[in-house]
Protein backbone atom coordinates (compact mmCIF):
# COMPACT_ATOMS: atom_id res chain seq x y z
CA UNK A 1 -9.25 -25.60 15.02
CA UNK A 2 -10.02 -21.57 13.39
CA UNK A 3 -6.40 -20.85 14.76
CA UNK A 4 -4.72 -23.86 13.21
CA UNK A 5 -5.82 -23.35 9.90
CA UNK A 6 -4.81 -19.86 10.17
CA UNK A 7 -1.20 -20.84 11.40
CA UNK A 8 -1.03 -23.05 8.74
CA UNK A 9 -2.55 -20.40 5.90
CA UNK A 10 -0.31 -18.02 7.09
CA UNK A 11 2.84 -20.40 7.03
CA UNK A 12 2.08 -21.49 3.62
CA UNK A 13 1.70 -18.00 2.45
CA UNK A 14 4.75 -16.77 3.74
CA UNK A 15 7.00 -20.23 2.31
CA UNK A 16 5.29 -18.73 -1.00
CA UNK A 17 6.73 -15.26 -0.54
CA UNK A 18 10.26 -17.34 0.38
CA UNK A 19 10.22 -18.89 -2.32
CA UNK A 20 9.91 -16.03 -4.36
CA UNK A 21 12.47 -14.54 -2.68
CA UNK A 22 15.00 -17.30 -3.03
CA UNK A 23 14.48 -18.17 -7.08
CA UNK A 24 13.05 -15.28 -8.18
CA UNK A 25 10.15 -17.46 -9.78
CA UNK A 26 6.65 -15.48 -9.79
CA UNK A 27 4.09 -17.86 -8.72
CA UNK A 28 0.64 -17.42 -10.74
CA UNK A 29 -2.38 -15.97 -8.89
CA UNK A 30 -4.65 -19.15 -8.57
CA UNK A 31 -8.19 -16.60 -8.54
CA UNK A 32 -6.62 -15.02 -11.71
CA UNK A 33 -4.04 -17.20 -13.49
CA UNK A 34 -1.75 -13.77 -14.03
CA UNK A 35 1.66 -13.77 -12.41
CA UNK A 36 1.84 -10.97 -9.35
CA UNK A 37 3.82 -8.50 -9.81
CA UNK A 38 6.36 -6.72 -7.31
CA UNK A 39 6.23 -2.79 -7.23
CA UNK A 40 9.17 -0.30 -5.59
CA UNK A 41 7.16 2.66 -4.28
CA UNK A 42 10.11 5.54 -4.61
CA UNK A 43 9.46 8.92 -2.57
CA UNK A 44 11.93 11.60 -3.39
CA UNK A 45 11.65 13.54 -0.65
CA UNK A 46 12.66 17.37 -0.79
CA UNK A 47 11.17 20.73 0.31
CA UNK A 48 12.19 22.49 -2.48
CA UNK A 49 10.31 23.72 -5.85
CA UNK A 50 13.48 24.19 -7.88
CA UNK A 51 14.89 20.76 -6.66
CA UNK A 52 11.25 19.07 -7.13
CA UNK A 53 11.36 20.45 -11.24
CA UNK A 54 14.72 18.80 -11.31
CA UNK A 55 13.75 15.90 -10.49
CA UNK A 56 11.03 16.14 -12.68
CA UNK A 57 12.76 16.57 -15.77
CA UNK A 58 15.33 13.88 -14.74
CA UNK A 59 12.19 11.22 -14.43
CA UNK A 60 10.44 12.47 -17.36
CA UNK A 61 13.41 12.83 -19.96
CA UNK A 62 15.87 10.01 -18.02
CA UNK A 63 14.15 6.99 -15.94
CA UNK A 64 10.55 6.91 -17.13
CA UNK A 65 12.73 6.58 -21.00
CA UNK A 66 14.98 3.82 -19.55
CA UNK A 67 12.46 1.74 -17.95
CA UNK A 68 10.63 1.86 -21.22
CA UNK A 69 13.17 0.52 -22.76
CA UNK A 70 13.32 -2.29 -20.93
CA UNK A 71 10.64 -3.10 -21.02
CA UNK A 72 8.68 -2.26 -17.87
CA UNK A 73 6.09 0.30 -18.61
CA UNK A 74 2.82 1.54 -16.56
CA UNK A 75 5.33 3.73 -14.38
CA UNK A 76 3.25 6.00 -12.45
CA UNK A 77 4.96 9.65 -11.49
CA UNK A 78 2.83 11.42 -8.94
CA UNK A 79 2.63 14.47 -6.47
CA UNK A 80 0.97 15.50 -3.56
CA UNK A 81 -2.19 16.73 -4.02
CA UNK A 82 -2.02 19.47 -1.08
CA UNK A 83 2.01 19.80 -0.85
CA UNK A 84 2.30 22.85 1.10
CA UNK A 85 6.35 22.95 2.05
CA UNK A 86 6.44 18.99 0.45
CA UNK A 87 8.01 18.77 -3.10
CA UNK A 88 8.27 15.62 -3.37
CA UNK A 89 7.01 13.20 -6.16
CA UNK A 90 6.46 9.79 -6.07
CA UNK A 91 7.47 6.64 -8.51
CA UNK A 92 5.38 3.78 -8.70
CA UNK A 93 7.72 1.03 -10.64
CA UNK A 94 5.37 -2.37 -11.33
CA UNK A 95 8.27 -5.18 -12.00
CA UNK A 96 6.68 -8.51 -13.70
CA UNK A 97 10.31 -10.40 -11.55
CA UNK A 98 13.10 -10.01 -9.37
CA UNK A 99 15.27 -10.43 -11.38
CA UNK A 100 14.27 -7.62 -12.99
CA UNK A 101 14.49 -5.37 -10.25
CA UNK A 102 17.81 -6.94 -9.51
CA UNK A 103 19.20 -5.62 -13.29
CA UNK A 104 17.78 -2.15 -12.96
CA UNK A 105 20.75 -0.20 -11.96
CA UNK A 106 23.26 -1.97 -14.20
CA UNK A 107 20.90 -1.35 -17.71
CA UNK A 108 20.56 2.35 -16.53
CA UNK A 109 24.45 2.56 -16.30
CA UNK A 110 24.59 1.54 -19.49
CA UNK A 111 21.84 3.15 -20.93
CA UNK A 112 23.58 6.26 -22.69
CA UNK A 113 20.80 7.80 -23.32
CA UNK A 114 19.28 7.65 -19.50
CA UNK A 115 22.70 8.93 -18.37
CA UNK A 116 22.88 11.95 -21.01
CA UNK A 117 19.34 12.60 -19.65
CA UNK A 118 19.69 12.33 -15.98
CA UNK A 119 23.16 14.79 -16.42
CA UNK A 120 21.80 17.63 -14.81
CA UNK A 121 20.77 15.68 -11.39
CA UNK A 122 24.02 13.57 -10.98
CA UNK A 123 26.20 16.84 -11.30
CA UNK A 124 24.51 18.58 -8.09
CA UNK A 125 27.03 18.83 -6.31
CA UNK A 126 27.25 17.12 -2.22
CA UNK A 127 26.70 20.67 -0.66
CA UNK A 128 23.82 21.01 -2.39
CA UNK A 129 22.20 17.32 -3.37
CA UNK A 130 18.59 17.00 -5.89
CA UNK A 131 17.19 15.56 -3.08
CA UNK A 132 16.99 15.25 0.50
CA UNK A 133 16.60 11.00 0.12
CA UNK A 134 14.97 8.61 -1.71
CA UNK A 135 12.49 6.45 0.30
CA UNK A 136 11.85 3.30 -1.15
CA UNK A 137 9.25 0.07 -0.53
CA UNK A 138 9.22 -2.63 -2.20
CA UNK A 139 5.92 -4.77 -2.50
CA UNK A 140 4.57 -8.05 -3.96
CA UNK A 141 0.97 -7.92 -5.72
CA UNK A 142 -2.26 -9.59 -4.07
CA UNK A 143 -3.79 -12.65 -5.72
CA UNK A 144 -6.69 -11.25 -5.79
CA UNK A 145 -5.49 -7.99 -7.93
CA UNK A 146 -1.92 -9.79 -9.31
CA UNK A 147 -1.01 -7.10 -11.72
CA UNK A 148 -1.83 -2.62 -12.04
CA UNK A 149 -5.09 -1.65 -13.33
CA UNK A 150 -5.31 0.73 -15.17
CA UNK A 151 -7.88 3.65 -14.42
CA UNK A 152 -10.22 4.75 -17.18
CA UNK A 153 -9.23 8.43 -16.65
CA UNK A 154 -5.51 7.12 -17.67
CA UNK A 155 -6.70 5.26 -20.75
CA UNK A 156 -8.88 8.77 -22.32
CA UNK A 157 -6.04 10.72 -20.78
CA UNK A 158 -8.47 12.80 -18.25
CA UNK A 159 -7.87 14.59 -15.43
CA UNK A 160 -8.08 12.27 -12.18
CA UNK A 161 -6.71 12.03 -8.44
CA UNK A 162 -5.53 8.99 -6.70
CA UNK A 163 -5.59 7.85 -2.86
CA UNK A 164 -2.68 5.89 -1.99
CA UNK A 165 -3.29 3.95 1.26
CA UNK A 166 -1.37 1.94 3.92
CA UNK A 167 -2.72 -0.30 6.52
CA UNK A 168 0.04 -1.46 9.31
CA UNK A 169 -0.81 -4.32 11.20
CA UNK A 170 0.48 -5.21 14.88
CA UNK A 171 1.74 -8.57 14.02
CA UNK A 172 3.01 -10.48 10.58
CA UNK A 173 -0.36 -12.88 11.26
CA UNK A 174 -3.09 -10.30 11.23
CA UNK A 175 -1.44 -8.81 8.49
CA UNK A 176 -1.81 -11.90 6.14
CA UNK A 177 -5.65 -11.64 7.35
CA UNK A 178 -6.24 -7.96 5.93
CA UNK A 179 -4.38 -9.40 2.58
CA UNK A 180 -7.09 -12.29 2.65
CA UNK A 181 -9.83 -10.33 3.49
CA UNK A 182 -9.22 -7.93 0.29
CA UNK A 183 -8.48 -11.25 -1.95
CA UNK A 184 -11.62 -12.60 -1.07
CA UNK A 185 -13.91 -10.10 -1.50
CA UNK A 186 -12.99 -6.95 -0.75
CA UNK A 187 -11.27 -5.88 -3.42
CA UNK A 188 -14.39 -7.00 -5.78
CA UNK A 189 -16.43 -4.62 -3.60
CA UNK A 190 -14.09 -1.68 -4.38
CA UNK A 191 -14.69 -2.48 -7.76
CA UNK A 192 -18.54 -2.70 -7.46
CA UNK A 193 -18.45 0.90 -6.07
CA UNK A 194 -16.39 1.72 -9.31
CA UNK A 195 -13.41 2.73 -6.54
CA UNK A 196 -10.96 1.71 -9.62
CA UNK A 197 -8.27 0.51 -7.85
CA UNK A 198 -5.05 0.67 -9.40
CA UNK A 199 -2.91 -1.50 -7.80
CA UNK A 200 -2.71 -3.75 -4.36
CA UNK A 201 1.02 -4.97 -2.60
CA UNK A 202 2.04 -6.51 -0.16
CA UNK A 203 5.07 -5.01 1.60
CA UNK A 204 8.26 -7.19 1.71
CA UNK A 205 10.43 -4.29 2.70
CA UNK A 206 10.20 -0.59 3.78
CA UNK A 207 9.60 1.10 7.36
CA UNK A 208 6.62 0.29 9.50
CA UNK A 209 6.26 -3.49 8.15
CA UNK A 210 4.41 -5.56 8.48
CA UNK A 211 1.85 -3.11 5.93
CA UNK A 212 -0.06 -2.97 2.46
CA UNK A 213 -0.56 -0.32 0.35
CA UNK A 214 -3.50 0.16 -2.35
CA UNK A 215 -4.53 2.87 -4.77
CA UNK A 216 -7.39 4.22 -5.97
CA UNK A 217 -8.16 6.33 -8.37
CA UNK A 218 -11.51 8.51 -9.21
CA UNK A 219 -12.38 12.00 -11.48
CA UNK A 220 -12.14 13.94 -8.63
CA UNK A 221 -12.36 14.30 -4.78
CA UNK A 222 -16.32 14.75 -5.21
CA UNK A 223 -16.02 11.45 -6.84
CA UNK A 224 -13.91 9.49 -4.54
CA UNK A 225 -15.70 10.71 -1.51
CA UNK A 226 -19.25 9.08 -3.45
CA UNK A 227 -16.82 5.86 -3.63
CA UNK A 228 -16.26 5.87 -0.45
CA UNK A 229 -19.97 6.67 0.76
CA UNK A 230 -20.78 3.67 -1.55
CA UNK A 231 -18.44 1.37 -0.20
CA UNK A 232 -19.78 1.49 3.54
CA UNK A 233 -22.93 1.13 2.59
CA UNK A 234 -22.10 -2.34 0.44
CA UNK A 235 -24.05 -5.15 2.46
CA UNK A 236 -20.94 -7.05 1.52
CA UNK A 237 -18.56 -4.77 3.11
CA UNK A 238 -20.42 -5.20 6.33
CA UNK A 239 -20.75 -8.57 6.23
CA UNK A 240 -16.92 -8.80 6.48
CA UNK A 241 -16.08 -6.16 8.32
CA UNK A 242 -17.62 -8.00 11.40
CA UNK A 243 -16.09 -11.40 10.79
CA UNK A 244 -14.21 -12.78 13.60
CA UNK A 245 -10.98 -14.37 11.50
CA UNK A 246 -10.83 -10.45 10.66
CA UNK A 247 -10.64 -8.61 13.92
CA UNK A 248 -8.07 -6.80 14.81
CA UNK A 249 -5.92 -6.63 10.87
CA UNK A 250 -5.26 -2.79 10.93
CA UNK A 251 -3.93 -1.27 13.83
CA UNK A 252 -2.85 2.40 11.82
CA UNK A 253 -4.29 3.82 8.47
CA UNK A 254 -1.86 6.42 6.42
CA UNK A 255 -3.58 8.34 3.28
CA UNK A 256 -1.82 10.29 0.82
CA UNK A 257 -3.41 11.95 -2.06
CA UNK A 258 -1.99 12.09 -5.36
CA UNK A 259 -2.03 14.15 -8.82
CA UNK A 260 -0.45 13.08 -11.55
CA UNK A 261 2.07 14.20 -13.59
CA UNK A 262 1.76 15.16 -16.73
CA UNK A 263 4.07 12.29 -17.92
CA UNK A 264 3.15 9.99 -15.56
CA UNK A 265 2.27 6.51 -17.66
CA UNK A 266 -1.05 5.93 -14.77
């Protein structure tokens, strides 16, 4: 009977996320009554300082303008906290639709402005490109966390570091479990532990699927690691953690931490 109703929980979750797919129509989260957003993680990927202020300037004077102007704001610009030979800097883009996403290039095309800004990066020439390749995911909010929240660091304009996470999962169905177990309840605990998460997805595409990403943000690392001390220690937390319907949902963590630029909008 247990694996039935998690066939049939799984199947209706993923007709949901077909749906979406097909009309573009952003169902409302039923724990929160918002409509989930869908976020493109972008990784410019380079080795190179020059090529990494480049890119800067093109996101801070070009994109993070355009995407303003139309609209979609909270754009988070980030890098790595200890970079060593890696220059690259990630994008966090929170769509409230598809079709917006869909419209993106076009509007930048014709965005004057975006193009006189973003000059300097589309004249590098192919022997010597801004960057080595953009790696992109795309990723539909939780229910339980449907849009970006943002951290109180952000909103008095402090300093702050964020942990993005990903959690692969051996099969699509265990997967849908680890989204389930953070809708119903473990995000709340995250939030307990004043973990400030900043944003939860789902990923639709990217490498290494089936995975979810989160983020969290805190003051500093002395901070986060507190967090994280908290959060095992949540009676909570280990109540779920040893639930049977949630064995087995993560079979590799990644962890990346994350500074902020100075620009970034998160």
């Amino acid at each position: 009977m247990a694996n039935s109703i998690a066939r049939r929980d799984f199947i209706a979750s993923s007709i949901i996320v077909a749906t979406v797919a097909e009309t573009g129509t952003v169902v409302a989260s039923p724990q929160t009554g918002k409509k989930q957003e869908f976020y493109e993680l972008r990784i410019y990927r380079n080795e190179n300082g020059d090529k990494q202020k480049l890119i800067s300037r093109y996101l801070e004077n070009g994109l993070v303008p355009s995407l303003s102007r139309q609209g979609i704001d909270r754009v988070g610009v980030f890098t790595l906290m200890e970079s060593g030979d890696d220059a690259s800097i990630a994008v966090l883009i929170p769509y409230p639709t598809l079709e917006v996403f869909a419209e993106l290039n076009p509007k930048l095309e014709a965005d004057s402005s975006y193009m006189a800004a973003a000059k300097d990066m589309l004249a590098q020439p192919k022997e010597d490109p801004p960057f080595q390749r953009i790696e992109s995911k795309f990723f539909k909010a939780f229910s339980g966390m449907p849009v970006i929240e943002m951290p109180a660091q952000t909103r008095s304009n402090k300093p702050r570091i964020f942990e993005l996470r990903t959690y692969e999962s051996h099969n699509p169905e265990r997967a849908a479990r680890k989204v389930e177990m953070f809708n119903s309840g473990e995000i709340q605990v995250m939030r307990d532990v004043e973990m400030a998460p900043v944003f939860f997805g789902e990923a639709l595409i990217g490498a290494d699927v089936p995975n979810l990403a989160y983020m969290l943000s805190a003051d500093d690392m002395e901070a986060h690691k507190a967090h994280w001390k908290a959060f095992s220690a949540h009676p909570e937390w280990n109540r779920m953690k040893v639930m049977e319907k949630y064995k087995d949902t993560v079979s590799k963590i990644t962890s990346l931490f994350l500074i902020p630029t100075s620009y970034s909008q998160i």
